[in-house]
Protein backbone atom coordinates (compact mmCIF):
# COMPACT_ATOMS: atom_id res chain seq x y z
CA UNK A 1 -247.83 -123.64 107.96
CA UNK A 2 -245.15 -126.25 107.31
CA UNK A 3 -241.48 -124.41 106.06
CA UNK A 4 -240.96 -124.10 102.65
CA UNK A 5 -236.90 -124.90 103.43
CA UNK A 6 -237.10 -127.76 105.85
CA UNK A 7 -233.50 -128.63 107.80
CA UNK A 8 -232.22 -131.59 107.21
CA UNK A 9 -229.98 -133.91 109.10
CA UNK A 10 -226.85 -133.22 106.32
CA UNK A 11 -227.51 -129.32 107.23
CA UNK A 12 -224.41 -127.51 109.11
CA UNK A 13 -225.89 -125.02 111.68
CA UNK A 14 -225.33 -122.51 109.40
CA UNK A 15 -227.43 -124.12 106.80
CA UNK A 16 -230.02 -124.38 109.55
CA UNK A 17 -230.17 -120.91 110.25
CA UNK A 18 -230.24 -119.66 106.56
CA UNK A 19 -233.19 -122.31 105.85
CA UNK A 20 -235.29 -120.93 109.33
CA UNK A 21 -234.13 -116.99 108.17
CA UNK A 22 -235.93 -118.10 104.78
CA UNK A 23 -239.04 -119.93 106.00
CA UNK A 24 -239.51 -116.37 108.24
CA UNK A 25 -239.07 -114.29 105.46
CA UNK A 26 -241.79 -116.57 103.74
CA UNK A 27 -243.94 -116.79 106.43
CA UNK A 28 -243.74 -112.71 107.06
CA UNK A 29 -243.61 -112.44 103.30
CA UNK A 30 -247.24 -114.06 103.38
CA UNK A 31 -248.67 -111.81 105.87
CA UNK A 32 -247.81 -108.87 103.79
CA UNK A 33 -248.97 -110.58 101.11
CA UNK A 34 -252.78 -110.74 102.95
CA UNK A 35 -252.31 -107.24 104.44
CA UNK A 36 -250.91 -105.29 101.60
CA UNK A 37 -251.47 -107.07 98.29
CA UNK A 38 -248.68 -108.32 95.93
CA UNK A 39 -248.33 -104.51 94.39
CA UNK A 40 -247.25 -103.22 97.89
CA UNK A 41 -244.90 -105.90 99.01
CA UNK A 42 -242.16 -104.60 100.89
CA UNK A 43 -238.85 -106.19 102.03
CA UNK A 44 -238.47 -103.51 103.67
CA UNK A 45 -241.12 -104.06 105.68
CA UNK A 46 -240.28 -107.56 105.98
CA UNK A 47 -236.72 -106.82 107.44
CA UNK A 48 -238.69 -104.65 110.10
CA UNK A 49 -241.28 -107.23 110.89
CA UNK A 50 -238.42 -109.69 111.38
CA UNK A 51 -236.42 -107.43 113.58
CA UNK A 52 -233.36 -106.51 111.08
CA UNK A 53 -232.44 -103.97 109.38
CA UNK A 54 -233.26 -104.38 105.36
CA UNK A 55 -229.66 -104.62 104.01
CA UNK A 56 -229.81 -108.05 106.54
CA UNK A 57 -232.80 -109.26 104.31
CA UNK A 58 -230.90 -108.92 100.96
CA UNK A 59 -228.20 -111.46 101.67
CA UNK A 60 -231.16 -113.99 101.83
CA UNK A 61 -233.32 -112.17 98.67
CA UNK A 62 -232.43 -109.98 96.22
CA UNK A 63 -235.26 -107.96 95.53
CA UNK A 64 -239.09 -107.79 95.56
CA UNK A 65 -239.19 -109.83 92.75
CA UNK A 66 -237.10 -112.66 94.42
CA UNK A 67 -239.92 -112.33 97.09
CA UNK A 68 -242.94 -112.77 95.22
CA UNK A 69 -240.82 -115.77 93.25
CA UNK A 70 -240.47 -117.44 96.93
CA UNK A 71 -244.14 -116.56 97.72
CA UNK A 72 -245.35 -118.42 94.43
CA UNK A 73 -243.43 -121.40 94.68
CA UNK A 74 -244.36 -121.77 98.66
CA UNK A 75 -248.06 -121.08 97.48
CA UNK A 76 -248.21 -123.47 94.56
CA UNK A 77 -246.16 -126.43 96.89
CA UNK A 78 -248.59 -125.83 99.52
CA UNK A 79 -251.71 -126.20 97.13
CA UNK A 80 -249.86 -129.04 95.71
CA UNK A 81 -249.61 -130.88 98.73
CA UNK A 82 -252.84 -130.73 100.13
CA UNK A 83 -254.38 -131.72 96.85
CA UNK A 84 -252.21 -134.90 96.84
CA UNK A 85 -253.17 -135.63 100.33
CA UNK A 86 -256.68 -135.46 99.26
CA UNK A 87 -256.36 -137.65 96.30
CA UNK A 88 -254.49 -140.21 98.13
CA UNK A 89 -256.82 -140.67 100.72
CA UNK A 90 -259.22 -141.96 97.74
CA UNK A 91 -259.06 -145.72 96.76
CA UNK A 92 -256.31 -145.75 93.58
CA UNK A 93 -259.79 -147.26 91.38
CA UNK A 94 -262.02 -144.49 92.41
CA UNK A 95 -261.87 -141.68 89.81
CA UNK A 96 -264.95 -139.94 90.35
CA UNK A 97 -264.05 -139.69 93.91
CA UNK A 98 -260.22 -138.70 93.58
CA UNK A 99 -261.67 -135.66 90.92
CA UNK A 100 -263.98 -134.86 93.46
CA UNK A 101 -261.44 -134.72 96.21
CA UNK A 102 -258.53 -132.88 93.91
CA UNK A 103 -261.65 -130.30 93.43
CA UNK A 104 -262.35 -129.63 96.95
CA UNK A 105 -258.58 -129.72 97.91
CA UNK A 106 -257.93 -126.59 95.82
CA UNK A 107 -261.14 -125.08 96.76
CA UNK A 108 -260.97 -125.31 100.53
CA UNK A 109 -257.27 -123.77 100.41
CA UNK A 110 -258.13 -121.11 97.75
CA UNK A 111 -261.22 -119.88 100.28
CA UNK A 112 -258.83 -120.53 103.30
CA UNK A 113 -255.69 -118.31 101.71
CA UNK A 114 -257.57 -115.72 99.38
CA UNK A 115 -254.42 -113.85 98.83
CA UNK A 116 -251.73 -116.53 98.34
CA UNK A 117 -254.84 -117.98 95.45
CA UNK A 118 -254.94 -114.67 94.26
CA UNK A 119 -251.32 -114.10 93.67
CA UNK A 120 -251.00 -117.12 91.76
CA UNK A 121 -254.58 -116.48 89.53
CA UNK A 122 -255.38 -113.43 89.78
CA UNK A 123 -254.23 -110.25 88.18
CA UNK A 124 -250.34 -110.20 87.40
CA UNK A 125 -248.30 -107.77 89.64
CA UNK A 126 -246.99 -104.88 87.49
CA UNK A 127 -243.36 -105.30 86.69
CA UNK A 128 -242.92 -108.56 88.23
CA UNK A 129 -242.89 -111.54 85.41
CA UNK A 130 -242.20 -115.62 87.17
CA UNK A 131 -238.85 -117.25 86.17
CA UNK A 132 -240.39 -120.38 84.69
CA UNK A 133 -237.44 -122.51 85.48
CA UNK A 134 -237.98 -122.25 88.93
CA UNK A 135 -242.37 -121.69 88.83
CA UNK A 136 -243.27 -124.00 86.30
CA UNK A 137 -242.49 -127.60 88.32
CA UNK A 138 -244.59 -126.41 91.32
CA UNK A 139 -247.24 -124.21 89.01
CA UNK A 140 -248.40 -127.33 87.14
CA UNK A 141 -248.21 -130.22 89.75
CA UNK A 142 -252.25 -130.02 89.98
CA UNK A 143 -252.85 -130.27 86.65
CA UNK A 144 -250.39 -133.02 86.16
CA UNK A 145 -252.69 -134.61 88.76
CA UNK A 146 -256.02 -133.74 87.21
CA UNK A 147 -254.77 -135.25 84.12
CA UNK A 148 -253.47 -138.47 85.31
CA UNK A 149 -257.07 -139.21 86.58
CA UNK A 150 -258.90 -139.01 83.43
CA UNK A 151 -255.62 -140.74 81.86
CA UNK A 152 -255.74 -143.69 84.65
CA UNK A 153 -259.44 -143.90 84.21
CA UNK A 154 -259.01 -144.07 80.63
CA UNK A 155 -256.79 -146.84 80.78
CA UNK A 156 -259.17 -148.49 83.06
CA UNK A 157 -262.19 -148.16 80.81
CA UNK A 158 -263.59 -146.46 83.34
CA UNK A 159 -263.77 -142.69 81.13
CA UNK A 160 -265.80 -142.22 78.35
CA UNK A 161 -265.31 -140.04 75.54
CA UNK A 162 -268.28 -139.50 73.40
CA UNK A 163 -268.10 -139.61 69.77
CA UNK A 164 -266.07 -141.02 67.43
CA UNK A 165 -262.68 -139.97 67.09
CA UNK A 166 -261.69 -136.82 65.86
CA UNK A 167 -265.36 -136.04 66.25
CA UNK A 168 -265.37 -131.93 66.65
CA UNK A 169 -261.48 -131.33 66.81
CA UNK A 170 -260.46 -128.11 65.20
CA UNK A 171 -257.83 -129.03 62.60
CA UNK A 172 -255.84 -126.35 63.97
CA UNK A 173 -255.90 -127.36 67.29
CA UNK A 174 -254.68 -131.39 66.96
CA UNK A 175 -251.12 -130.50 67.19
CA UNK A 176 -251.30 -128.69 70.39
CA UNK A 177 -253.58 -131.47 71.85
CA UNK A 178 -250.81 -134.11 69.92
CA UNK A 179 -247.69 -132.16 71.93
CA UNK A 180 -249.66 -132.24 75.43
CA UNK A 181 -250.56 -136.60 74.75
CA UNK A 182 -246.74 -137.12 73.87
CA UNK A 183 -245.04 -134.40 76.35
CA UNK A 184 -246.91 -136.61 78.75
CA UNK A 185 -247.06 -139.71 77.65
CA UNK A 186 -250.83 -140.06 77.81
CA UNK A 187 -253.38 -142.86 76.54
CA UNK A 188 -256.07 -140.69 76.67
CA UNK A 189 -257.49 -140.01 73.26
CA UNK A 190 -257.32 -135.99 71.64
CA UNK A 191 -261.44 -135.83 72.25
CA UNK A 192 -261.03 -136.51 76.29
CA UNK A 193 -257.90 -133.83 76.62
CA UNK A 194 -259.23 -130.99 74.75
CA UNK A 195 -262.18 -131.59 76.92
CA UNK A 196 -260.02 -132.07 80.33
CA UNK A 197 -258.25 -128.45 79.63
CA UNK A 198 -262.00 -127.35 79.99
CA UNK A 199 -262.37 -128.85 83.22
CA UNK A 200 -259.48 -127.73 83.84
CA UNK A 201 -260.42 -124.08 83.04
CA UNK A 202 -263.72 -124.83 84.47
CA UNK A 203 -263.16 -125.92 87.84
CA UNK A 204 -260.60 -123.07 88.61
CA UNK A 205 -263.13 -120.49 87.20
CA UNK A 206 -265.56 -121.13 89.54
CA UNK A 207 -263.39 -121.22 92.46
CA UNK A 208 -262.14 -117.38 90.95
CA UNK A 209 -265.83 -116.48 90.66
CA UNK A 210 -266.29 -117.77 94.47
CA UNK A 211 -263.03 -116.13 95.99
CA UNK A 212 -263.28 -113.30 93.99
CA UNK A 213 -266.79 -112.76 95.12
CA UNK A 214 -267.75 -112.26 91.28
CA UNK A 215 -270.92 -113.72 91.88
CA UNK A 216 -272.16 -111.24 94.17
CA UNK A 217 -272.95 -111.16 97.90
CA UNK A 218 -277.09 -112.39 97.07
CA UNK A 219 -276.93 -114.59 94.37
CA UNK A 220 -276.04 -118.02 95.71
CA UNK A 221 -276.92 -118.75 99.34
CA UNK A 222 -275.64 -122.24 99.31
CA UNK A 223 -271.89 -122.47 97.62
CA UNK A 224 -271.14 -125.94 98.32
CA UNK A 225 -274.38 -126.95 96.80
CA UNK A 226 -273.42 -124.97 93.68
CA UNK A 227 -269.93 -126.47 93.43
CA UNK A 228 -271.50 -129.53 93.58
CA UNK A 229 -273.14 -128.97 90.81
CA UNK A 230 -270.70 -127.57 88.96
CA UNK A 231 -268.96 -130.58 89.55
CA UNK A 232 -271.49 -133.47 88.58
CA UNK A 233 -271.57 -131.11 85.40
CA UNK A 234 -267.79 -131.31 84.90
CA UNK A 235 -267.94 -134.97 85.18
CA UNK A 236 -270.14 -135.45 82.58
CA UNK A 237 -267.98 -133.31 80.20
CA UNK A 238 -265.05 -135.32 80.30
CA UNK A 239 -266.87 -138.74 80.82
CA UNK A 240 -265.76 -139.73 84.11
C-alpha cells in the first residue's frame, strides 16, 4: 500500500521521520481497522503494535477520532486513485468504456478492502462525526469523475437524455439539480444529472449489497455476471 504522507526531496530528516511515523500509524491503523472494526479502534493498541508506548502516538494524533479522520482520507485517496488509473487507461472518447472501468475500479477495491469500504459507506461509528474540510476533497473525487463522463459525453453528443426538457423534474427539486450544474460548471442538462445521482446511488448500492453480503450466500452464483448487468442497465438510465 503506497504512504499516505510520501517524503519529499524539500523534507528535513525530521520531516521524514514524522511522515514514515504517520504512514505506520495508517498502515497499523488499517489493520485494526480489518481486525477490530471502526467502534473498537484503539491507539492504544496502535502505539503497542508499533512498539511505543501510547503517550508517543499522541504527538502524531490526537485522539481516536483523529485516527479514523486519517483512515478515511487514506481510504477515499486510495479508492480515488485506482479509479483514475482505471479511467485513464480508457481512450479520452470512450465513455461507455471509462463508466465501465470507474465501475469496476471501485468494485474490485471495495471486495479487496471490505473494511476500509465499509468505514467510508457503511454504518457511521458512534461518536465519531468527519471534519468536512479535510473529508470532503478526497470523499467526492469519484463522483466528480463519474460526472465528468456523462458531462464530456454530453458535450460530445455522445449521451442521450430522453425526453424533452424538464420532462418529469419535480419542481421542488430543479434548484438542487440547478446548484450541482453551476457548482460544477456542467453542460449536462437537469434530466441527465438527476438521473446520474441515480447511477450514482445505484452503482454503489450494489457494490454494498455485494460486500455486505446482503444478497445472501445462494442467491447469485455468478457476481460479475450480475454487475454486468447491473451495469448495461445503468447505462441505459443515463443514456450513455
Amino acid at each position: 500500500m503506497p504512504s499516505p504522507f510520501p517524503a519529499t526531496t524539500g523534507q528535513t530528516p525530521r520531516e521524514r521521520a514524522r511522515a514514515q511515523t504517520l504512514a505506520d500509524i495508517v498502515r497499523l491503523g488499517r489493520q485494526h481497522l480489518a481486525s477490530d472494526g471502526a467502534a473498537a479502534l484503539s491507539l492504544r493498541a496502535v502505539a503497542r503494535d508499533l512498539g511505543v508506548v501510547s503517550s508517543a502516538v499522541y504527538r502524531y494524533v490526537q485522539n481516536r477520532d483523529e485516527l479514523l479522520t486519517l483512515l478515511l482520507v487514506d481510504a477515499y485517496n486510495e479508492l480515488g486513485d485506482e479509479v483514475d488509473a482505471a479511467v485513464e487507461r480508457v481512450p479520452s472518447d470512450d465513455f461507455r468504456g471509462q463508466f465501465r472501468a470507474l465501475a469496476w475500479a471501485v468494485r474490485a477495491w471495495a471486495l479487496r478492502e471490505p473494511a476500509s469500504y465499509s468505514l467510508l459507506f457503511g454504518s457511521p461509528v458512534p461518536g465519531y462525526r468527519a471534519p468536512a474540510e479535510r473529508t470532503t476533497e478526497p470523499g467526492t473525487r469519484v463522483i466528480y469523475r463519474l460526472v465528468g463522463i456523462f458531462d464530456a459525453a454530453f458535450r460530445a453528443g455522445a449521451l442521450q437524455v430522453p425526453g424533452p426538457p424538464g420532462a418529469g423534474i419535480p419542481k421542488k427539486l430543479r434548484p438542487d439539480l440547478q446548484a450541482i450544474q453551476e457548482g460544477l460548471s456542467l453542460a449536462v442538462p437537469e434530466e441527465a444529472v438527476a438521473r446520474g445521482v441515480l447511477v450514482w446511488t445505484s452503482l454503489f448500492g450494489a457494490v454494498s449489497f455485494e460486500v455486505f453480503g446482503q444478497y445472501g450466500p445462494d442467491t447469485f452464483s455468478a457476481p460479475d455476471a450480475l454487475f454486468e448487468h447491473q451495469l448495461d442497465v445503468l447505462q441505459g438510465v443515463v443514456g450513455l
